[in-house]
Protein backbone atom coordinates (compact mmCIF):
# COMPACT_ATOMS: atom_id res chain seq x y z
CA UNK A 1 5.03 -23.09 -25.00
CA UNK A 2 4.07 -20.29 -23.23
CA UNK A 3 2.56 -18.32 -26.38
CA UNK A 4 5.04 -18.63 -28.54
CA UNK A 5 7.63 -17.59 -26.68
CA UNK A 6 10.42 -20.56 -26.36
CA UNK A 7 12.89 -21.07 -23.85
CA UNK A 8 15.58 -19.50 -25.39
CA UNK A 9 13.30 -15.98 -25.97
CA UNK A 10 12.71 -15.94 -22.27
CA UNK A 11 16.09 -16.34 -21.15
CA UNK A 12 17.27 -13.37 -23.67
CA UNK A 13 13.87 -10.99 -22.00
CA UNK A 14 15.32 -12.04 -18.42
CA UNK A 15 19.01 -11.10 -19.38
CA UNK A 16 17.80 -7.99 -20.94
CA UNK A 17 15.85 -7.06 -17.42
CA UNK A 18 18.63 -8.04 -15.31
CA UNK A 19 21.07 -6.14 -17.28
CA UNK A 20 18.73 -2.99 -16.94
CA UNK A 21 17.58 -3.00 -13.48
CA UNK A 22 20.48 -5.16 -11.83
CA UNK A 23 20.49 -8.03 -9.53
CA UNK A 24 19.59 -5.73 -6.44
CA UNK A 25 16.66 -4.36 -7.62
CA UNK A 26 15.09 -7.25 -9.18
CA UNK A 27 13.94 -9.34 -5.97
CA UNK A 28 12.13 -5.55 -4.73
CA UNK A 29 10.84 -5.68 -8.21
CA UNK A 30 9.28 -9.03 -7.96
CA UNK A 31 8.04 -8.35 -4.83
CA UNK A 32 6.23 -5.08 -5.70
CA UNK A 33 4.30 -7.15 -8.72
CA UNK A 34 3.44 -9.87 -6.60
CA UNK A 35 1.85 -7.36 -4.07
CA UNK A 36 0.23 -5.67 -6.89
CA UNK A 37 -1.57 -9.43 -8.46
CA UNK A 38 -2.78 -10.05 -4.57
CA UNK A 39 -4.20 -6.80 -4.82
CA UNK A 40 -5.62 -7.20 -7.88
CA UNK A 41 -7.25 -10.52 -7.37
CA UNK A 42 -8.24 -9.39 -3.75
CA UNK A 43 -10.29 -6.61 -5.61
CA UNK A 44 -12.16 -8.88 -8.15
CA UNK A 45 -13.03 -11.45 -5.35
CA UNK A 46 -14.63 -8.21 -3.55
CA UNK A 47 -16.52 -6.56 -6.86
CA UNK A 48 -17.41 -11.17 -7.15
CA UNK A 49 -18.66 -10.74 -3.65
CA UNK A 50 -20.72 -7.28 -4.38
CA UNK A 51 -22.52 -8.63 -7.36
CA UNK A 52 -23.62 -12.02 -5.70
CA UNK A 53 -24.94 -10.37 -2.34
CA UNK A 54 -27.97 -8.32 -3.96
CA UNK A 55 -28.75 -11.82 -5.83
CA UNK A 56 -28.66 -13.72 -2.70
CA UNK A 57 -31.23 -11.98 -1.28
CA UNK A 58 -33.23 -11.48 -3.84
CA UNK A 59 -33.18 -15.33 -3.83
CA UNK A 60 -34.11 -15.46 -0.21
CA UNK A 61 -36.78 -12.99 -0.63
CA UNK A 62 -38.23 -15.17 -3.65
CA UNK A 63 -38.13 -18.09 -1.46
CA UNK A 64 -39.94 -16.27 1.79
CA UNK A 65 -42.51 -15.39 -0.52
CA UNK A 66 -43.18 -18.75 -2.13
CA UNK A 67 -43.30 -20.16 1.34
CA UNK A 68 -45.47 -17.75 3.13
């Protein structure tokens, strides 16, 4: 399934986390580590972004100079 790790395996790690942080905390949890993968993939989409912009315009330059 998801790695190796079965149904049953999951439900014993989620027990285990519950137990640990109780059933108040968890929902702040989960929202503090969703934040933190929006943030994450908001951050590779703008490095993505930095790297293509130089090639773009090296492209466009290319192309000005072929045609002119």
């Amino acid at each position: 399934m998801l790695g190796g790790i079965g149904i049953q395996e999951l439900l014993i790690v989620l027990l285990i986390i519950l137990i640990l942080f109780g059933a108040k905390r968890l929902p702040e949890l989960a929202k503090g580590l969703g934040k933190s993968v929006k943030e994450f993939k908001k951050g590779m989409k703008d490095l993505e972004d930095e790297i293509k912009k130089p090639e773009e315009k090296d492209n466009n330059k290319n192309k000005k100079d072929l045609a002119g």
